[in-house]
Protein backbone atom coordinates (compact mmCIF):
# COMPACT_ATOMS: atom_id res chain seq x y z
CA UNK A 1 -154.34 -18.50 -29.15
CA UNK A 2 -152.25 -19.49 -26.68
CA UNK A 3 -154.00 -22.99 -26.43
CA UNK A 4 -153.94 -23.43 -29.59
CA UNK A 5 -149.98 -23.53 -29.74
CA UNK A 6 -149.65 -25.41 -26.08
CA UNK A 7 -151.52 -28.15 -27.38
CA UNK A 8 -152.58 -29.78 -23.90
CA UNK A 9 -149.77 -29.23 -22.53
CA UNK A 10 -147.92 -31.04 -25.84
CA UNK A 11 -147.05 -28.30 -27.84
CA UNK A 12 -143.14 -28.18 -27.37
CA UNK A 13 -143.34 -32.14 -28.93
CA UNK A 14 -145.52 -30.96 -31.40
CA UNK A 15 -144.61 -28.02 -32.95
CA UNK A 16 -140.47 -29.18 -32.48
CA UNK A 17 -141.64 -32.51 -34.63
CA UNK A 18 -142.84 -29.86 -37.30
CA UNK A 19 -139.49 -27.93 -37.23
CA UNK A 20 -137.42 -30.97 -37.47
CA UNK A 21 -139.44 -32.31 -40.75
CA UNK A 22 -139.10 -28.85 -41.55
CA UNK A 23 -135.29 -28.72 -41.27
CA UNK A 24 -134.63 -32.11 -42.66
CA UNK A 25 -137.01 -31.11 -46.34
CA UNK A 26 -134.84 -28.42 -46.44
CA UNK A 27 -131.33 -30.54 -46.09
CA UNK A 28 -132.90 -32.77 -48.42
CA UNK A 29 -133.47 -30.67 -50.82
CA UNK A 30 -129.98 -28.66 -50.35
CA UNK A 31 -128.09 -32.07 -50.63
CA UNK A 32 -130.03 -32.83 -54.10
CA UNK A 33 -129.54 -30.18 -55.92
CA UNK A 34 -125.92 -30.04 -54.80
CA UNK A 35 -125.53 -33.40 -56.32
CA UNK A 36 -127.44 -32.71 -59.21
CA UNK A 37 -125.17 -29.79 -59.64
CA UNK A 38 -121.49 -32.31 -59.41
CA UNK A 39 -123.44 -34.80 -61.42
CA UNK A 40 -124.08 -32.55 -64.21
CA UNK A 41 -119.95 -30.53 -63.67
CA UNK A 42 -118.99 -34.41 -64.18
CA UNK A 43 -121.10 -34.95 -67.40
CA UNK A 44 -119.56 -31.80 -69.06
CA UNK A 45 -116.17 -33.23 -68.30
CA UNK A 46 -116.67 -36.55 -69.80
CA UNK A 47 -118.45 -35.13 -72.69
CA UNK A 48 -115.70 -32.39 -73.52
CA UNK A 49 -112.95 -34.96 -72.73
CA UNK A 50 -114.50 -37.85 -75.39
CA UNK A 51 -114.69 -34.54 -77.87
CA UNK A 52 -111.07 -34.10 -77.67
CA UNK A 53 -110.50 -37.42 -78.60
């Protein structure tokens, strides 16, 4: 088993370029949704503010 996660000797490389592409989906997908969430907060305003009109 413990071949299998040295990898030759590469392993560190390896399994740290998983983690990273790991790390950065999960950024990625924080950021959206945090945008999606002010994008949709600013659509409420503009559509209660052309109501009032």
């Amino acid at each position: 088993m413990s071949d299998f996660f040295a990898m030759n000797g590469y392993g560190f490389y390896i399994w740290g370029s998983y983690g990273l592409a790991l790390l950065i989906a999960i950024v990625e997908t924080a950021m959206v949704r945090h945008k999606r969430k002010i994008t949709l907060q600013q659509l409420r305003l503009m559509r209660d503010a052309g109501e009032e009109e």
